[in-house]
Protein backbone atom coordinates (compact mmCIF):
# COMPACT_ATOMS: atom_id res chain seq x y z
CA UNK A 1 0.00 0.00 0.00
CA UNK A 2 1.53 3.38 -0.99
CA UNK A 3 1.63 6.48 1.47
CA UNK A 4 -0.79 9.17 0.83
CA UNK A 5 -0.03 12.45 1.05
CA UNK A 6 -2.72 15.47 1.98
CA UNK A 7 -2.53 18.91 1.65
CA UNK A 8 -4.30 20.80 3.23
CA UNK A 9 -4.81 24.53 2.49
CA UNK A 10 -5.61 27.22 4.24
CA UNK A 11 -7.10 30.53 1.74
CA UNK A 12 -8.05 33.65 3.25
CA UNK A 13 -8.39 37.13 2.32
CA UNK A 14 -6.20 40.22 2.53
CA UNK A 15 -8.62 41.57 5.15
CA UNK A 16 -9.79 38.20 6.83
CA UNK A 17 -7.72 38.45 10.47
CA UNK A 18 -5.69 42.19 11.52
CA UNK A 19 -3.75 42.90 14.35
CA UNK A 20 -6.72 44.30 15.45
CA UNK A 21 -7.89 40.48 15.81
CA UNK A 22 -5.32 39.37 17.83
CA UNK A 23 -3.61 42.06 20.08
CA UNK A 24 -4.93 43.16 23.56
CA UNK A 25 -4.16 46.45 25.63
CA UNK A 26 -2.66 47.93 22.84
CA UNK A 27 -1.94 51.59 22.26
CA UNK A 28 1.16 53.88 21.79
CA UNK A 29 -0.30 55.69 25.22
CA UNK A 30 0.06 52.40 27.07
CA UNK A 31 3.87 52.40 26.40
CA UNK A 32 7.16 54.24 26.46
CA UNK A 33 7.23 57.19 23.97
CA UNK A 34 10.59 56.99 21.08
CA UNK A 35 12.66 58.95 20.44
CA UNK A 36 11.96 60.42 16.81
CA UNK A 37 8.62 59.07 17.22
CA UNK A 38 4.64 61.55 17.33
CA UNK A 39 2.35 59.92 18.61
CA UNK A 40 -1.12 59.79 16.50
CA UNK A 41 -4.44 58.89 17.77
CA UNK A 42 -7.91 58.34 15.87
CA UNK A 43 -6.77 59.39 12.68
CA UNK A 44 -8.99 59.69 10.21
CA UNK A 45 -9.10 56.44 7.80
CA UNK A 46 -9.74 57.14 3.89
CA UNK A 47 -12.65 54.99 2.46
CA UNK A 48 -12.12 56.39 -1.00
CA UNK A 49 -11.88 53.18 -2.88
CA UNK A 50 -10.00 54.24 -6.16
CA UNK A 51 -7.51 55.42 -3.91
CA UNK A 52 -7.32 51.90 -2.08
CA UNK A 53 -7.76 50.23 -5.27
CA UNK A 54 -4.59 52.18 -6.80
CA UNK A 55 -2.57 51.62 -3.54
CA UNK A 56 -2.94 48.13 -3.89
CA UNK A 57 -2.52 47.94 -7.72
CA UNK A 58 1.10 49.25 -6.74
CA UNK A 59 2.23 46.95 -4.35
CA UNK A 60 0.78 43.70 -6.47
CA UNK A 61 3.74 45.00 -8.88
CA UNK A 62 5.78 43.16 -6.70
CA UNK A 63 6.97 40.51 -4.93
CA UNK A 64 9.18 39.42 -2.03
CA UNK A 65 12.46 37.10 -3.07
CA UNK A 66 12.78 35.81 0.48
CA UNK A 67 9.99 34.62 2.87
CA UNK A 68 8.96 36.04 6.17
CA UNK A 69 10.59 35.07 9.15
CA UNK A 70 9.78 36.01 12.66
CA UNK A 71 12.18 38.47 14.46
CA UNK A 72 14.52 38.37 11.06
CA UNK A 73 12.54 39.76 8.35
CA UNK A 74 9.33 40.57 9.68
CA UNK A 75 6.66 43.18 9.99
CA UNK A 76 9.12 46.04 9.90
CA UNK A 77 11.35 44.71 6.95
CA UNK A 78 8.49 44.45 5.16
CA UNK A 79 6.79 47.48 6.29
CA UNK A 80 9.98 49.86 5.08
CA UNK A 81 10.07 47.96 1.68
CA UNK A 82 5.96 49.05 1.36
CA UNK A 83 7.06 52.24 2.37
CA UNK A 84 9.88 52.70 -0.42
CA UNK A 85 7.96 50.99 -3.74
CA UNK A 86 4.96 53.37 -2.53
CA UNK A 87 6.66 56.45 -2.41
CA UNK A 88 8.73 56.21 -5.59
CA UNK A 89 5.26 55.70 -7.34
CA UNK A 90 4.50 59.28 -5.59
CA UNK A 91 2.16 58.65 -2.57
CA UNK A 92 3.22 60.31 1.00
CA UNK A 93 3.69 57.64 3.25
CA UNK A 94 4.58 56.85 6.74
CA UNK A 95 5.78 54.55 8.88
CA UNK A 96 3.76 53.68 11.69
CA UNK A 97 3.71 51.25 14.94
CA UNK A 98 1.71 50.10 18.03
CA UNK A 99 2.17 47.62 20.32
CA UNK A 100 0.23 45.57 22.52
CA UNK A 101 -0.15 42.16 23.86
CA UNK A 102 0.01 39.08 21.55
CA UNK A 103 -0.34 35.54 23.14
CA UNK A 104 0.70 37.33 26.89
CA UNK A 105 3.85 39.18 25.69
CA UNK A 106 4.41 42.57 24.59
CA UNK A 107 4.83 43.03 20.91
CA UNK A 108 4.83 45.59 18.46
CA UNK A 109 3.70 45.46 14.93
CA UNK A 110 4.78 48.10 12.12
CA UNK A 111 2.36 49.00 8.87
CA UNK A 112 2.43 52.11 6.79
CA UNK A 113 -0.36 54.59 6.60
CA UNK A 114 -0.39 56.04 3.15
CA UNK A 115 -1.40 59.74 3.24
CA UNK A 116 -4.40 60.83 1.45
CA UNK A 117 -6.48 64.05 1.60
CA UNK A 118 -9.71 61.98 3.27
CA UNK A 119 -7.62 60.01 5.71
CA UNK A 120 -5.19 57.51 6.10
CA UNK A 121 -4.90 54.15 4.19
CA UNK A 122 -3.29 50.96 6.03
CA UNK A 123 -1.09 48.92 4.60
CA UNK A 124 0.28 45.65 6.43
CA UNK A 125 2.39 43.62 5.42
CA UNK A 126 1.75 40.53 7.52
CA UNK A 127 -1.89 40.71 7.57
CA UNK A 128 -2.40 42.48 4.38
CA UNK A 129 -0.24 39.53 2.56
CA UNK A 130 -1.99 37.20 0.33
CA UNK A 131 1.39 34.76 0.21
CA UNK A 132 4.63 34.34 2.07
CA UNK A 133 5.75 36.11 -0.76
CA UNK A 134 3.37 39.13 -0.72
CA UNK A 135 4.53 42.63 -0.20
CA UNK A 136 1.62 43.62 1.83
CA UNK A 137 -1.91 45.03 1.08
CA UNK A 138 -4.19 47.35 2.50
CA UNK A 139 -6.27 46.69 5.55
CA UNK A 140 -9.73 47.78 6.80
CA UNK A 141 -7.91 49.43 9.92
CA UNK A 142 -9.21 49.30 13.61
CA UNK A 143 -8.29 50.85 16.65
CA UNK A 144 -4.77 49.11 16.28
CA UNK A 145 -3.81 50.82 13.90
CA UNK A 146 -5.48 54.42 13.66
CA UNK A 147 -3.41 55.27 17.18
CA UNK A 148 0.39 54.44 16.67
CA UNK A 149 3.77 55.85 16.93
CA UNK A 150 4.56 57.66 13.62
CA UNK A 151 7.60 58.14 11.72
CA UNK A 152 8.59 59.78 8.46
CA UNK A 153 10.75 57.30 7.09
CA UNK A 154 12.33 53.55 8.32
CA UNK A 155 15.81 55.51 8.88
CA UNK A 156 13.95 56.91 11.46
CA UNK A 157 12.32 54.08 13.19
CA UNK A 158 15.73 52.41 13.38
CA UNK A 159 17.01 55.55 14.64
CA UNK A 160 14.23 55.09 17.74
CA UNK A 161 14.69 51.30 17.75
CA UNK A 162 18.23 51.42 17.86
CA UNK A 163 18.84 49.80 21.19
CA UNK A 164 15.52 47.90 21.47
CA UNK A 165 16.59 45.38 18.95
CA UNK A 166 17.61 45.06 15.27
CA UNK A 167 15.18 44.83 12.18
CA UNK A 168 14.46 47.74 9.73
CA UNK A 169 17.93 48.17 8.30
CA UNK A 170 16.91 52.18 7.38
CA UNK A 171 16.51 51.79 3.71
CA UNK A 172 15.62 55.85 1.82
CA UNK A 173 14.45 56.61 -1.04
CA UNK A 174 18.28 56.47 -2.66
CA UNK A 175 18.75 52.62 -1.47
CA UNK A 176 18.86 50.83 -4.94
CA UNK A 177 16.67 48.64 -5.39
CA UNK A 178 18.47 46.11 -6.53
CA UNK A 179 19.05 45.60 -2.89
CA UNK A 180 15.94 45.03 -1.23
CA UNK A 181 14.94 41.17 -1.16
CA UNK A 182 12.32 42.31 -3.54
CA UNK A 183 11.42 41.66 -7.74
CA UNK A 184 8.81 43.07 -10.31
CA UNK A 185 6.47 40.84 -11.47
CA UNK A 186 6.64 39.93 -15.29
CA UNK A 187 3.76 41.45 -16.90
CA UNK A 188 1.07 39.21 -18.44
């Protein structure tokens, strides 16, 4: 008798679970202000859904070359490499985190709010991702995310972060690139 093998797979939808879902207490006001850092509450979200629409059009231009991996190239990796693709194409981003408690322990989370002139859009990359390979989409944003340390760029937020622990490595807008763990999708 041959072994069988099942798969079994999981699908869900850019906006099926959020950090919203899954952290407790959170809020920049519960926790220690950084350096570098404005703190941001109840921000206005943007429903405009061309706007959305266009935001996500940009980031499905691309795709990781490396998977995620917690605490190595994570939320905040990700995060600065949505930052960079959606600023070259022109939009006025930021980077922005919150923090909270996931399974008992603190933990932060980064995500990008895109600047619009109706609100904010939300992009995260871990709960926003279709794939292990996604860049990150946007997010119908709760509480989690419309209060949150705020940054204009990731060489800030590593600036800040500096002696919590490593991640972001500070890419700007004059980082090639051909270095970021990132590709363009061939066109169909």
């Amino acid at each position: 008798m041959k072994p069988v093998l099942i798969m079994l797979m999981i699908i869900t939808t850019a906006n099926a679970i959020t950090a919203d879902d899954v952290y407790t207490d959170h809020g920049p006001d519960r926790y220690k202000q950084l350096n570098g850092s404005t703190v941001v509450t109840n921000v206005t979200v943007c429903t405009n859904e061309t706007e959305i629409e266009d935001v996500n059009n940009i980031l499905d231009e691309y795709v990781l070359t490396r998977t995620r991996e917690s605490r190595v190239f994570d939320c905040s990796n990700i995060a600065e490499i949505d930052w960079y693709i959606l600023e070259r194409a022109g939009k006025d981003c930021d980077i922005a985190a919150n923090g909270g408690k996931l399974n008992g322990k603190d933990m932060g989370h980064v995500f990008v709010w895109v600047k619009t002139e109706t609100g904010i859009i939300v992009v995260d990359s871990t709960y926003g991702a279709t794939s292990q390979y996604g860049i990150g989409g946007t997010i119908e944003p709760g509480e989690f995310y419309t209060n949150a340390w705020v940054y204009d760029s990731p060489k800030d937020v590593v600036e800040s972060y500096r002696d919590e622990r490593p991640g972001m490595t500070g890419i700007t807008l004059d980082t090639p690139i051909e270095e970021l763990p990132i590709r363009r999708k061939a066109a169909c």
